[in-house]
PDB file of N, CA and C in Angstrom:
ATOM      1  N   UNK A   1      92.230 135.313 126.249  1.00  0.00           N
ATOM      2  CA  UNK A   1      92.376 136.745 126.031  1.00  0.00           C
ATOM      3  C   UNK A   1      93.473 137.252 126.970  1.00  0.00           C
ATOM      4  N   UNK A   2      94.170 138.021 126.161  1.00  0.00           N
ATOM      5  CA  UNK A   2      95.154 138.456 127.091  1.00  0.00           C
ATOM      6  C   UNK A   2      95.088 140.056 128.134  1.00  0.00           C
ATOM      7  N   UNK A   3      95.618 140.277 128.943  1.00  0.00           N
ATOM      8  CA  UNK A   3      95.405 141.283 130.215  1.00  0.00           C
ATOM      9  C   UNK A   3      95.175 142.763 129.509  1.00  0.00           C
ATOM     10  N   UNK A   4      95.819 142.939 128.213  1.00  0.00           N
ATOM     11  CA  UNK A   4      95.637 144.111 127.889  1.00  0.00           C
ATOM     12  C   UNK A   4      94.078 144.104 127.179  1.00  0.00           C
ATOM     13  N   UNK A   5      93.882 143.035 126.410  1.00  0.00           N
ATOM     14  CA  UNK A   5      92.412 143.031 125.657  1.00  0.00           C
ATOM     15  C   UNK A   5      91.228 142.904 126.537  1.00  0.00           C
ATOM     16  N   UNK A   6      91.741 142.457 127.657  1.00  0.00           N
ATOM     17  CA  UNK A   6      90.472 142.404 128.677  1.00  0.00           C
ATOM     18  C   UNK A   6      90.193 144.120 129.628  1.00  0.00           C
ATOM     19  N   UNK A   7      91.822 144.522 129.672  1.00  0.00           N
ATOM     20  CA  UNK A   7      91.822 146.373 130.110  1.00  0.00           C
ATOM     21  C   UNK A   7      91.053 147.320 129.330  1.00  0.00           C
ATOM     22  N   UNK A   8      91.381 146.474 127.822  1.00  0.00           N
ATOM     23  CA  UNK A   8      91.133 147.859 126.802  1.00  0.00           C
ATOM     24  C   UNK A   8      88.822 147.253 126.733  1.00  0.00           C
ATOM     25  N   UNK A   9      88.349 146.732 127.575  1.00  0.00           N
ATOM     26  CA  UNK A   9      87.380 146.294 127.212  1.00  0.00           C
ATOM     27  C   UNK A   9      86.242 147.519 128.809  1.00  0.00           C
ATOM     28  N   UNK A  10      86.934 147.689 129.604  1.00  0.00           N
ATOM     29  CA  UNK A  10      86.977 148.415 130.366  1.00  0.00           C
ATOM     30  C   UNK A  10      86.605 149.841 130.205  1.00  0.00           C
ATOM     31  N   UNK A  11      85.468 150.571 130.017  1.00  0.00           N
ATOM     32  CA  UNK A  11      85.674 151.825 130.123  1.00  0.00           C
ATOM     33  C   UNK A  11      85.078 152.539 130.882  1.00  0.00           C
ATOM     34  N   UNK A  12      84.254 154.319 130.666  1.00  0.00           N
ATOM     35  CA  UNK A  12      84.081 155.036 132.144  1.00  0.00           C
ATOM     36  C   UNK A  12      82.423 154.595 132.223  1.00  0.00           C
ATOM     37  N   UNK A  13      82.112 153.890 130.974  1.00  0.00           N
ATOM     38  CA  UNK A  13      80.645 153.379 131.457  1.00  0.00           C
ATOM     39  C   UNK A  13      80.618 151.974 131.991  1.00  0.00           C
ATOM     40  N   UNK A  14      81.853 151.428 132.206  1.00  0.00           N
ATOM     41  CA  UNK A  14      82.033 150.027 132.899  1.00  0.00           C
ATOM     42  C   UNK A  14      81.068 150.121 133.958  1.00  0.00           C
ATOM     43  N   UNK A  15      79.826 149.137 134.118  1.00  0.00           N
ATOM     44  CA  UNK A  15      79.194 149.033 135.397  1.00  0.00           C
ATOM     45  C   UNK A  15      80.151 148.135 136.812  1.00  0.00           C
ATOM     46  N   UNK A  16      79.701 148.494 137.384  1.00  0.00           N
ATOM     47  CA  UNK A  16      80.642 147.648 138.586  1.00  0.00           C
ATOM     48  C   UNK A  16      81.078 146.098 138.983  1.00  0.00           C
ATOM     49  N   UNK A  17      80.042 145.614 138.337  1.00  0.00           N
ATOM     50  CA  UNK A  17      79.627 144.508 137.933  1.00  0.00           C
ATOM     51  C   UNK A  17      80.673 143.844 136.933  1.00  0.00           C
ATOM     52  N   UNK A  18      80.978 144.781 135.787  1.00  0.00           N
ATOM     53  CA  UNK A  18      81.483 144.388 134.573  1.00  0.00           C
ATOM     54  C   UNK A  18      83.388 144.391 135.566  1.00  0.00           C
ATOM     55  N   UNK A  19      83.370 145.478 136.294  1.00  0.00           N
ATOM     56  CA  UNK A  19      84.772 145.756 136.413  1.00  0.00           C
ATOM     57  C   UNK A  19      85.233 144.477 137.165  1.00  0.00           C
ATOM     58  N   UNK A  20      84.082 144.081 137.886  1.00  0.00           N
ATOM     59  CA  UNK A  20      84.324 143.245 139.095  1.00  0.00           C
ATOM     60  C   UNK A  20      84.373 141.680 138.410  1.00  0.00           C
ATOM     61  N   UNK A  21      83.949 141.310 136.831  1.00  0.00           N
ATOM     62  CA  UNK A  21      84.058 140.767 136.635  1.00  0.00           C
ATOM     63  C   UNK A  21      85.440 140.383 135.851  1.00  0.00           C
ATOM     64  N   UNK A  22      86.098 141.487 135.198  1.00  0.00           N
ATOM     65  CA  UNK A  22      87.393 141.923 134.843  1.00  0.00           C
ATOM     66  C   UNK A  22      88.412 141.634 135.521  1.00  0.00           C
ATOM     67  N   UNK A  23      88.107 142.094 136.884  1.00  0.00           N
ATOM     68  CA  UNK A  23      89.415 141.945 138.008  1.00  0.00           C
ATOM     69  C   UNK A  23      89.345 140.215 138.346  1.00  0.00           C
ATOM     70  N   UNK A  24      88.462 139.571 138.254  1.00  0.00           N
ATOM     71  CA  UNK A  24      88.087 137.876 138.568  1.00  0.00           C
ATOM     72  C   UNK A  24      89.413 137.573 136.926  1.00  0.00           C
ATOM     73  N   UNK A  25      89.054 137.602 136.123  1.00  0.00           N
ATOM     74  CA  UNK A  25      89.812 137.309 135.099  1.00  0.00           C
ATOM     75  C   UNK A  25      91.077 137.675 134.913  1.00  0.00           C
ATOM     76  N   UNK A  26      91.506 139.004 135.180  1.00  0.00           N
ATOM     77  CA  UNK A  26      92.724 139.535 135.633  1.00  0.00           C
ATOM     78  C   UNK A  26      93.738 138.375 136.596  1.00  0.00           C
ATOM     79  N   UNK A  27      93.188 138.156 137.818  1.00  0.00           N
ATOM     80  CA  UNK A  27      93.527 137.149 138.659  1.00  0.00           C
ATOM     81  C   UNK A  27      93.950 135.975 138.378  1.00  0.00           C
ATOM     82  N   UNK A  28      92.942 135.271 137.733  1.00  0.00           N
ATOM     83  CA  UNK A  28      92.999 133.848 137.491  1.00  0.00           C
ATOM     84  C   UNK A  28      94.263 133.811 136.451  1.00  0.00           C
ATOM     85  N   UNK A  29      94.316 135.235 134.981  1.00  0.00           N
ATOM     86  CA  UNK A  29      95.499 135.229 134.271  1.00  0.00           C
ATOM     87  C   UNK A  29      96.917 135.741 135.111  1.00  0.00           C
ATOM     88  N   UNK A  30      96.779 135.967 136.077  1.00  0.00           N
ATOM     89  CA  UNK A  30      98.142 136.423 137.293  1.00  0.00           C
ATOM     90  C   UNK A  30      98.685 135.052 137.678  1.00  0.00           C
ATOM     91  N   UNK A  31      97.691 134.409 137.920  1.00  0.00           N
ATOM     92  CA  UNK A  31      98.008 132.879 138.594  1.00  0.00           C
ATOM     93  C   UNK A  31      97.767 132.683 139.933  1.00  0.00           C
ATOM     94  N   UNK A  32      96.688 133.552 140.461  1.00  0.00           N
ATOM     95  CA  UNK A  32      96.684 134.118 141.837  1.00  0.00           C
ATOM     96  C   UNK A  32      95.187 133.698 142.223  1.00  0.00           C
ATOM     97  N   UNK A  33      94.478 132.880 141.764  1.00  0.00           N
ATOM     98  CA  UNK A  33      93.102 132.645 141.132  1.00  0.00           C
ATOM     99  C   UNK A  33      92.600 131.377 142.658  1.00  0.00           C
ATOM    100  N   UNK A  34      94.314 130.339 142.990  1.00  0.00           N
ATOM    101  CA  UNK A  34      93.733 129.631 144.180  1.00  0.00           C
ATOM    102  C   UNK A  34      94.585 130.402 145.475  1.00  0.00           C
ATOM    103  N   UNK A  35      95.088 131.477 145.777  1.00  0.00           N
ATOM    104  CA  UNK A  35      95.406 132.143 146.941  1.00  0.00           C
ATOM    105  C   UNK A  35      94.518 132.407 148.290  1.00  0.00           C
ATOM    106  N   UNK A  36      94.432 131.669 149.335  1.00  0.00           N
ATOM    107  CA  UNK A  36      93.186 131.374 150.223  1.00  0.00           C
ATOM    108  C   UNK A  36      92.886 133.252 150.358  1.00  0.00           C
ATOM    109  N   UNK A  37      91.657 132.941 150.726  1.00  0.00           N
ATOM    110  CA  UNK A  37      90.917 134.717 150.747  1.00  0.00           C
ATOM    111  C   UNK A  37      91.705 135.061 152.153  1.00  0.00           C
ATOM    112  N   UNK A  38      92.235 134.104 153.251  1.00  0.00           N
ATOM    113  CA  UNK A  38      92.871 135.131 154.256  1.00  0.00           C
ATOM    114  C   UNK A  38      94.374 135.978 153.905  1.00  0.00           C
ATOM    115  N   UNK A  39      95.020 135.421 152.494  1.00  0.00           N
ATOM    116  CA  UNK A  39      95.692 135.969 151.804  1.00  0.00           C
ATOM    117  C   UNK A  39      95.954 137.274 151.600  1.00  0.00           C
ATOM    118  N   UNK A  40      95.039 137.043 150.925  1.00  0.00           N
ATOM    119  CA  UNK A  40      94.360 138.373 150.175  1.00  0.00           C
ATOM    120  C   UNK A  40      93.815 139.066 150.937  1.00  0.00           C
ATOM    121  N   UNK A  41      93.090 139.063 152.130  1.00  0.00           N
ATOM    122  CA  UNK A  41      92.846 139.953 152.955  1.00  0.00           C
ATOM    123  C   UNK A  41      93.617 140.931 153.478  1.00  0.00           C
ATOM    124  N   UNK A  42      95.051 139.879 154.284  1.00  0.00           N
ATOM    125  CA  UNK A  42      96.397 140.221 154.216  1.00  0.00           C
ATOM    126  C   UNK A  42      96.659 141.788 153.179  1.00  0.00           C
ATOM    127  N   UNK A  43      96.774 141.076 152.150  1.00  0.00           N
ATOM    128  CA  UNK A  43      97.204 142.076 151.066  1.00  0.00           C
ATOM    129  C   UNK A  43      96.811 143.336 151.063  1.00  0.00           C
ATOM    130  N   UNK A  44      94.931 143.146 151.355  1.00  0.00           N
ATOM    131  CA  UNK A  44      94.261 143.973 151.655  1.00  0.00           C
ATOM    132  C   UNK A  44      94.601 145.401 152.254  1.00  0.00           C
ATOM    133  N   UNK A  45      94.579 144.807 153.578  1.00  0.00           N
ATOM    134  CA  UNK A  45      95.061 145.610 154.632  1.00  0.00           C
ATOM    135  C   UNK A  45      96.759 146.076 154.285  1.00  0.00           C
ATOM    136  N   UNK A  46      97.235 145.703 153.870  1.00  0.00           N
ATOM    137  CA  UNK A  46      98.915 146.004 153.224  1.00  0.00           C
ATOM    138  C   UNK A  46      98.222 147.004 152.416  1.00  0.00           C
ATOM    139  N   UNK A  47      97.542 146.998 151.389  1.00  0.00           N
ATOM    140  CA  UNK A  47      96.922 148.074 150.459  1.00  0.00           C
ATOM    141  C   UNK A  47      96.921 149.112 151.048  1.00  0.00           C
ATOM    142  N   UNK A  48      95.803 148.985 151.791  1.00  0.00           N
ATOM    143  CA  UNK A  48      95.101 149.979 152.240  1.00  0.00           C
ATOM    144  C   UNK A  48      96.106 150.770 153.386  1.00  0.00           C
ATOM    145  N   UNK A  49      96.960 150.370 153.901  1.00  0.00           N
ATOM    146  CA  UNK A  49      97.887 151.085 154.515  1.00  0.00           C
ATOM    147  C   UNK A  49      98.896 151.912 153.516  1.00  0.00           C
ATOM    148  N   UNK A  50      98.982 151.248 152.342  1.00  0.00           N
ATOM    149  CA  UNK A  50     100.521 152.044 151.828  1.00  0.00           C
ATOM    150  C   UNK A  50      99.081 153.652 150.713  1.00  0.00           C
ATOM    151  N   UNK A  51      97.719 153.370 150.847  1.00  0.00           N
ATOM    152  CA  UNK A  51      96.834 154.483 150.622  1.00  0.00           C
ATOM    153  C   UNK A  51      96.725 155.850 151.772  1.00  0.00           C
ATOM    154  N   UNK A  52      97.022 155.226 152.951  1.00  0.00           N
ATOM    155  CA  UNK A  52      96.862 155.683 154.102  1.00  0.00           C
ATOM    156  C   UNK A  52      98.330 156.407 154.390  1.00  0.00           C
ATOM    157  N   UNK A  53      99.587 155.600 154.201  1.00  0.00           N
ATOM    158  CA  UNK A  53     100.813 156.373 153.539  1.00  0.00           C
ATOM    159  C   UNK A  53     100.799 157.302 152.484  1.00  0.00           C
ATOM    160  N   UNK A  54     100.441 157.419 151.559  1.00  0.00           N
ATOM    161  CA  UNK A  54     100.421 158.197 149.944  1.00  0.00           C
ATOM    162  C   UNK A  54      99.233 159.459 150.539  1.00  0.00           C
ATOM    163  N   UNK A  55      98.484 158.932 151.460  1.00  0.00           N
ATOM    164  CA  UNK A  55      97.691 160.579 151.650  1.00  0.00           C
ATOM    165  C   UNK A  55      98.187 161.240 152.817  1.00  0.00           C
ATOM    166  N   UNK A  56      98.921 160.797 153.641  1.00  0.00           N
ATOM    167  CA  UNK A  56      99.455 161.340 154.575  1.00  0.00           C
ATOM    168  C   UNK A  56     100.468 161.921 154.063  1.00  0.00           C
ATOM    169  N   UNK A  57     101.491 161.501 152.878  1.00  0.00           N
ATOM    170  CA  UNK A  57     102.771 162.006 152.461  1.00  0.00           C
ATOM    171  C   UNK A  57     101.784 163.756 151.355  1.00  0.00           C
ATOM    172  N   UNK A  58     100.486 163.435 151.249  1.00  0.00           N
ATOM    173  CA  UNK A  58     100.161 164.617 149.912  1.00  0.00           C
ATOM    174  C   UNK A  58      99.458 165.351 150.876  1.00  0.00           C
ATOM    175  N   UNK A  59      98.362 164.967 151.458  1.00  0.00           N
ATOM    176  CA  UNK A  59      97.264 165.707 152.124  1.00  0.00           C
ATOM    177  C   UNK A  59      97.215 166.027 153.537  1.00  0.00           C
ATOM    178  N   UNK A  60      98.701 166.064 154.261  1.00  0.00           N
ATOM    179  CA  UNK A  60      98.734 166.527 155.371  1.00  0.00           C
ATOM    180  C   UNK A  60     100.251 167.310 156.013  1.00  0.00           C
ATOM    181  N   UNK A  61     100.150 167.615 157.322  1.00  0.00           N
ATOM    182  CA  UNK A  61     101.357 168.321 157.824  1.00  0.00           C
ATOM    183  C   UNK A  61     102.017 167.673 158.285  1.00  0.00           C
ATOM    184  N   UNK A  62     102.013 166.311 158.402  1.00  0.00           N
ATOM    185  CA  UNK A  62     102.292 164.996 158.999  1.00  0.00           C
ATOM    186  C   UNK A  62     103.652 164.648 158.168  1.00  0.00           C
ATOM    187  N   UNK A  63     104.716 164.618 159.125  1.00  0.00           N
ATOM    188  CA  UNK A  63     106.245 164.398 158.356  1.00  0.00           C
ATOM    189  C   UNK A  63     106.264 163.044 157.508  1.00  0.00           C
ATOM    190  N   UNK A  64     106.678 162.883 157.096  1.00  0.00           N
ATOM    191  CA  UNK A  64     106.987 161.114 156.385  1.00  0.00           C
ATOM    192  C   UNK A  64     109.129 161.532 156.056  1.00  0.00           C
ATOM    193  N   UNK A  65     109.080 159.903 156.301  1.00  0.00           N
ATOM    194  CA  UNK A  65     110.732 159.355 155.992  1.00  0.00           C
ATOM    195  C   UNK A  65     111.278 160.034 154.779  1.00  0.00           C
ATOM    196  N   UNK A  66     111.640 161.445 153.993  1.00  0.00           N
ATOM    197  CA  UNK A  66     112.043 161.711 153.119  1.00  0.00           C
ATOM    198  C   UNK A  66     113.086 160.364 152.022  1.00  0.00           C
ATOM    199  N   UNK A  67     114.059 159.840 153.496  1.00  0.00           N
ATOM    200  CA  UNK A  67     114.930 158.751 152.336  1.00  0.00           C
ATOM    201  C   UNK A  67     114.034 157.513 151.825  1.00  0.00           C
ATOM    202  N   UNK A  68     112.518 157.772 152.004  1.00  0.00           N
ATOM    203  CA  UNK A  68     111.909 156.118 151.570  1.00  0.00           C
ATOM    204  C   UNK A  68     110.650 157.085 150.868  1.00  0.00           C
ATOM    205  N   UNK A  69     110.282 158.474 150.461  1.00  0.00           N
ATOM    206  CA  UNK A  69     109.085 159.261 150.098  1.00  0.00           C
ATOM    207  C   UNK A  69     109.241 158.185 148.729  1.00  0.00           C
ATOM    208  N   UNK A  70     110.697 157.929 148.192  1.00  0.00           N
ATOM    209  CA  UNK A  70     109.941 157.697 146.465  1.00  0.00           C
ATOM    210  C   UNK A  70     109.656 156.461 146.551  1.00  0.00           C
ATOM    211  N   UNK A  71     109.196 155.139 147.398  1.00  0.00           N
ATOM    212  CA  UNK A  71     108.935 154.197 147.658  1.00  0.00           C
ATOM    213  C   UNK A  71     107.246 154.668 148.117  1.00  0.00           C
ATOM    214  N   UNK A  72     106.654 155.506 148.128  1.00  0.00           N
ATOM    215  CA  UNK A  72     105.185 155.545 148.426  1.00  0.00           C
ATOM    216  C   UNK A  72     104.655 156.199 146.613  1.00  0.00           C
ATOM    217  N   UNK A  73     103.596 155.299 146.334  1.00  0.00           N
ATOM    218  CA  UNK A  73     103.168 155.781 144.941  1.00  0.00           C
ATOM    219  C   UNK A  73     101.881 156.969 145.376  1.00  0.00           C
ATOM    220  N   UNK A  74     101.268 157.546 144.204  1.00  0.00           N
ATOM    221  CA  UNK A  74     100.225 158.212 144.441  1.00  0.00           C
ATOM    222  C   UNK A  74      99.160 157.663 145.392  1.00  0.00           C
ATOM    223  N   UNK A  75      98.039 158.585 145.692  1.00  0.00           N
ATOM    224  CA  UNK A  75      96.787 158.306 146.424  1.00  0.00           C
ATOM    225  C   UNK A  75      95.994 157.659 145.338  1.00  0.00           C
ATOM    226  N   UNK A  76      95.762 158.509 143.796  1.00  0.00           N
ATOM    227  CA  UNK A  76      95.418 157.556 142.771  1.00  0.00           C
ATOM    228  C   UNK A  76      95.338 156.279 142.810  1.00  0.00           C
ATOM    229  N   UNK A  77      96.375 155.841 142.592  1.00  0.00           N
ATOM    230  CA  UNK A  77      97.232 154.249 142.249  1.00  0.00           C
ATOM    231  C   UNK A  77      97.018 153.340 143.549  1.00  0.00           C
ATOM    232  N   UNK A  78      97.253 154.140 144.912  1.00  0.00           N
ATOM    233  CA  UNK A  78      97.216 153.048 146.125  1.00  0.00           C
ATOM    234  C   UNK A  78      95.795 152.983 146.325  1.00  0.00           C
ATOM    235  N   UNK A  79      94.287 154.096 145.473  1.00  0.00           N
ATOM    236  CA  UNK A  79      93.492 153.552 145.945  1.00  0.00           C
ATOM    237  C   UNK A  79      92.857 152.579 144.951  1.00  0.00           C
ATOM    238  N   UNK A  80      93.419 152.780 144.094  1.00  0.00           N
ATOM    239  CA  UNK A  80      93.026 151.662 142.492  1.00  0.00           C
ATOM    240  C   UNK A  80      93.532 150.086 143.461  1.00  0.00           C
ATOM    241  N   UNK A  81      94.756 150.332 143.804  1.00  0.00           N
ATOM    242  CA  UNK A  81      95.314 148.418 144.323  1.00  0.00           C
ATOM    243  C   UNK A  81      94.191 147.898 145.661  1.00  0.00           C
ATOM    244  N   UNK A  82      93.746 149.442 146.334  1.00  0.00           N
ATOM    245  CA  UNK A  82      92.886 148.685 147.641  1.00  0.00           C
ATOM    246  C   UNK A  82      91.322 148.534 146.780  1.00  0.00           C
ATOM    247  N   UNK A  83      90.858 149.182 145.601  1.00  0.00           N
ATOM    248  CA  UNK A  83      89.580 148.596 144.838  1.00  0.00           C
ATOM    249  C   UNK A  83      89.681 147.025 144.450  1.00  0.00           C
ATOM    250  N   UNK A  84      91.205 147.545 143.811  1.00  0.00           N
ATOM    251  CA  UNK A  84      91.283 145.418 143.291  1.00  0.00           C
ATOM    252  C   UNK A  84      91.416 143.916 144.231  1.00  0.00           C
ATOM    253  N   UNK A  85      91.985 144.645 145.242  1.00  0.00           N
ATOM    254  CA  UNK A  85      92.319 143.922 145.936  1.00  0.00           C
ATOM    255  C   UNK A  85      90.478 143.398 146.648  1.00  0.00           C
ATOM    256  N   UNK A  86      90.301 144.847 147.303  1.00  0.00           N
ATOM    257  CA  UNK A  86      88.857 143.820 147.655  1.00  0.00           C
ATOM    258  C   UNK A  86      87.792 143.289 146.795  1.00  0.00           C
ATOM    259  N   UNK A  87      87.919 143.769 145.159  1.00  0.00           N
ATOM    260  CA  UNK A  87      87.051 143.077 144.240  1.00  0.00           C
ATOM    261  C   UNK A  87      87.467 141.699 144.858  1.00  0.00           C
ATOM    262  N   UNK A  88      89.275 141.505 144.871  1.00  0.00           N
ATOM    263  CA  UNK A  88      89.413 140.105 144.895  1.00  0.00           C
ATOM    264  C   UNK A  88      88.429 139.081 146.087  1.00  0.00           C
ATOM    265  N   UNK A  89      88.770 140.180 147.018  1.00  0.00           N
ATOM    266  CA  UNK A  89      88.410 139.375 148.280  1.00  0.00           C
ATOM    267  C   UNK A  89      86.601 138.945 148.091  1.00  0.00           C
ATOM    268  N   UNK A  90      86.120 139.569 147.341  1.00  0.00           N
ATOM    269  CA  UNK A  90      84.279 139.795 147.299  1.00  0.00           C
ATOM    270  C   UNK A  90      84.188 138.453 145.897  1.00  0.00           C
ATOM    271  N   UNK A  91      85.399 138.605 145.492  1.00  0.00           N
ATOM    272  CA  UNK A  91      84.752 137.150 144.025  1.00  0.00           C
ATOM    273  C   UNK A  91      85.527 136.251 144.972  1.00  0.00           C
ATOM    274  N   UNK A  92      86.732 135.938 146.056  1.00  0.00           N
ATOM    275  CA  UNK A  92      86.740 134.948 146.270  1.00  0.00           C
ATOM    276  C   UNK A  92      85.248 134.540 146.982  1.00  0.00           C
ATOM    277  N   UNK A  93      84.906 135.461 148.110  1.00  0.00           N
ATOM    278  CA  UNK A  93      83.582 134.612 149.189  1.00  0.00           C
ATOM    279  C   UNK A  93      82.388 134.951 148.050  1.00  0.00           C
ATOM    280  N   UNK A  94      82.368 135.091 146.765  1.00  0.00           N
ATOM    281  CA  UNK A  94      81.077 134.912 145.705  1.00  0.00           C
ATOM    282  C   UNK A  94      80.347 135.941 146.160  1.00  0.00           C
ATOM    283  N   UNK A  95      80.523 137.299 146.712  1.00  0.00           N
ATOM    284  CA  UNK A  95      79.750 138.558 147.180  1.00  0.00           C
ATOM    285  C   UNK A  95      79.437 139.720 145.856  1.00  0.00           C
ATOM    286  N   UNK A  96      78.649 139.408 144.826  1.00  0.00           N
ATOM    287  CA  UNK A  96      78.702 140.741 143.789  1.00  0.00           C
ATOM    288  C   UNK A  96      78.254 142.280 145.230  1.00  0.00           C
ATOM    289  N   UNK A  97      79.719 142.430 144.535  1.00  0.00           N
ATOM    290  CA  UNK A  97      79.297 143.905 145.743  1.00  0.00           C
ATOM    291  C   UNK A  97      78.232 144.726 144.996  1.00  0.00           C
ATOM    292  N   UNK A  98      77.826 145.429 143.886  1.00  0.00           N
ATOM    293  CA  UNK A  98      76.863 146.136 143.667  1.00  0.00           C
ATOM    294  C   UNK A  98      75.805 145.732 144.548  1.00  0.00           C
ATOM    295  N   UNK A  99      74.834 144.022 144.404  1.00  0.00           N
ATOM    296  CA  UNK A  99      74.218 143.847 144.879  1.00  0.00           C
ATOM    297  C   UNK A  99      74.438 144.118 146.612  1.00  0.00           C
ATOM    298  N   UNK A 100      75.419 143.759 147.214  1.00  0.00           N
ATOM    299  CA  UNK A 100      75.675 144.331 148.233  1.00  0.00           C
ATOM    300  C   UNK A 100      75.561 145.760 148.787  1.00  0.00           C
ATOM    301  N   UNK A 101      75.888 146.618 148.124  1.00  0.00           N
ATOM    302  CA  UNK A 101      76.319 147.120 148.146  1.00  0.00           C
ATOM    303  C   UNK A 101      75.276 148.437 148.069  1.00  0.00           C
ATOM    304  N   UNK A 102      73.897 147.596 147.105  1.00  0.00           N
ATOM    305  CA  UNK A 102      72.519 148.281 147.213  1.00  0.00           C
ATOM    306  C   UNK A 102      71.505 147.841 148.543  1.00  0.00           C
ATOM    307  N   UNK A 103      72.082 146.523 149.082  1.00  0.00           N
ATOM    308  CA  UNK A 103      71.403 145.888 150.052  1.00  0.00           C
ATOM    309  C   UNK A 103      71.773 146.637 151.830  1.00  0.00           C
ATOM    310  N   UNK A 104      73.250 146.962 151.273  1.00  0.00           N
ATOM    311  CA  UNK A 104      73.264 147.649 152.743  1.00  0.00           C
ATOM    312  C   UNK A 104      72.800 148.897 152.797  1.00  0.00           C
ATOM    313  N   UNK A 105      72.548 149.900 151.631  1.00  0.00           N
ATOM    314  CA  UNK A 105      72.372 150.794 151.517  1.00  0.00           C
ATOM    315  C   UNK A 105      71.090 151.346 151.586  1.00  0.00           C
ATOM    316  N   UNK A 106      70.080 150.142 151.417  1.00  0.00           N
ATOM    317  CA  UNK A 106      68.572 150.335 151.537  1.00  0.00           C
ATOM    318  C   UNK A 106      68.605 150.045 153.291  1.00  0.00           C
ATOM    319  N   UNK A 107      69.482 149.795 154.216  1.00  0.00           N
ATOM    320  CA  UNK A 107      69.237 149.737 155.272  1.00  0.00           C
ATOM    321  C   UNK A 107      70.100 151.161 156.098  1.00  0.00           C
ATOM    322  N   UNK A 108      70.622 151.669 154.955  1.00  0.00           N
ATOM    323  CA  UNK A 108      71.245 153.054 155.893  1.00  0.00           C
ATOM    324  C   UNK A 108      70.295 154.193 155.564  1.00  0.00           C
ATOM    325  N   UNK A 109      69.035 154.080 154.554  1.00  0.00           N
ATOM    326  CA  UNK A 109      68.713 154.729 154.267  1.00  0.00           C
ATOM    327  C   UNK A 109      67.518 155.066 155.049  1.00  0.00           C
ATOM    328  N   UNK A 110      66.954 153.965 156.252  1.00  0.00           N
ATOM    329  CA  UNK A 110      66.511 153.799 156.960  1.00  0.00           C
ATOM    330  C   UNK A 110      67.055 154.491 158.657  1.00  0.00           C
ATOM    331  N   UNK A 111      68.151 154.747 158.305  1.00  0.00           N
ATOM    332  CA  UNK A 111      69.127 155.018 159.194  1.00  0.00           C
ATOM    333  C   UNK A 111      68.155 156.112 159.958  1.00  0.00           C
ATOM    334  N   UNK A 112      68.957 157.272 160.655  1.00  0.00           N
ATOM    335  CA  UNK A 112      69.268 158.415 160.964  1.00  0.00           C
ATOM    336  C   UNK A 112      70.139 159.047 161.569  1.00  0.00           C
ATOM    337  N   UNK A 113      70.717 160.035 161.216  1.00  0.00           N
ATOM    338  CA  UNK A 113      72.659 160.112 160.573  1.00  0.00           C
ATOM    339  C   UNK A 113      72.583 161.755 161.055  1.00  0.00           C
ATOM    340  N   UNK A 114      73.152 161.769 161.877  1.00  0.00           N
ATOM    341  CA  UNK A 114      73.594 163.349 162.979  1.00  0.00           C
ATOM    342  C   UNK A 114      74.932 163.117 163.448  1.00  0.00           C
ATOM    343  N   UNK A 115      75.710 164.281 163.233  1.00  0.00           N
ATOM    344  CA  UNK A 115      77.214 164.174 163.064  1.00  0.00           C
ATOM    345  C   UNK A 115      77.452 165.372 164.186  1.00  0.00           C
ATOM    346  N   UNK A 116      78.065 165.218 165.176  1.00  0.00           N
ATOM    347  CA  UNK A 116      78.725 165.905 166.212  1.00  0.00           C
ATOM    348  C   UNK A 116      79.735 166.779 165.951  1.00  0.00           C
ATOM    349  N   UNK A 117      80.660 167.241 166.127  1.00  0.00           N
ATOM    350  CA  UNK A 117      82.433 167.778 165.801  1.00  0.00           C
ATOM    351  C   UNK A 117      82.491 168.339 167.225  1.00  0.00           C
TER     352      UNK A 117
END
């Protein structure tokens, strides 16, 4: 199946599960399928910085490089590449994040959560 028939299979009732299984297939059709996970971690953190760029250039008073602004994409888009990217990193170490993701959450719920300023 090719990248678009597996996109167009994708929609807003996609469970997380399903997406996370999408982005595994996505990959493997990239050719990016044996890239060691410290790779991709790499990438990760590259992501998640050029997100951290794109909201600083929209959502603050904070100057940015005008001659390099059209080299930063939306906050949208840079936070879509830091979702895929760590799907990647969670199917390389075999982590379904939902399940994770309910497991840490039954332990914050246990928590107790008081916020200072």
């Amino acid at each position: 199946m090719d990248q678009m028939n597996l996109l167009n299979e994708i929609t807003e009732s996609s469970s997380l599960t399903q997406i996370q299984e999408y982005i595994k297939s996505v990959v493997e059709l990239r050719g990016f399928s044996n890239q060691p996970v410290q790779e991709t971690m790499l990438l990760l953190l590259e992501e998640t910085g050029e997100l951290a760029k794109a909201i600083r250039k929209t959502a603050t008073n904070m100057s940015v490089d005008v001659n390099r602004i059209q080299n930063y994409d939306t906050v949208e888009s840079e936070a879509a590449d830091v979702f895929f990217v760590l799907m990647s990193v969670c199917n390389q170490m075999n982590i379904n994040l939902l399940s994770a993701l309910k497991e840490k959450e039954k332990k914050n719920c246990e928590r107790s959560w008081s916020f200072e300023r």
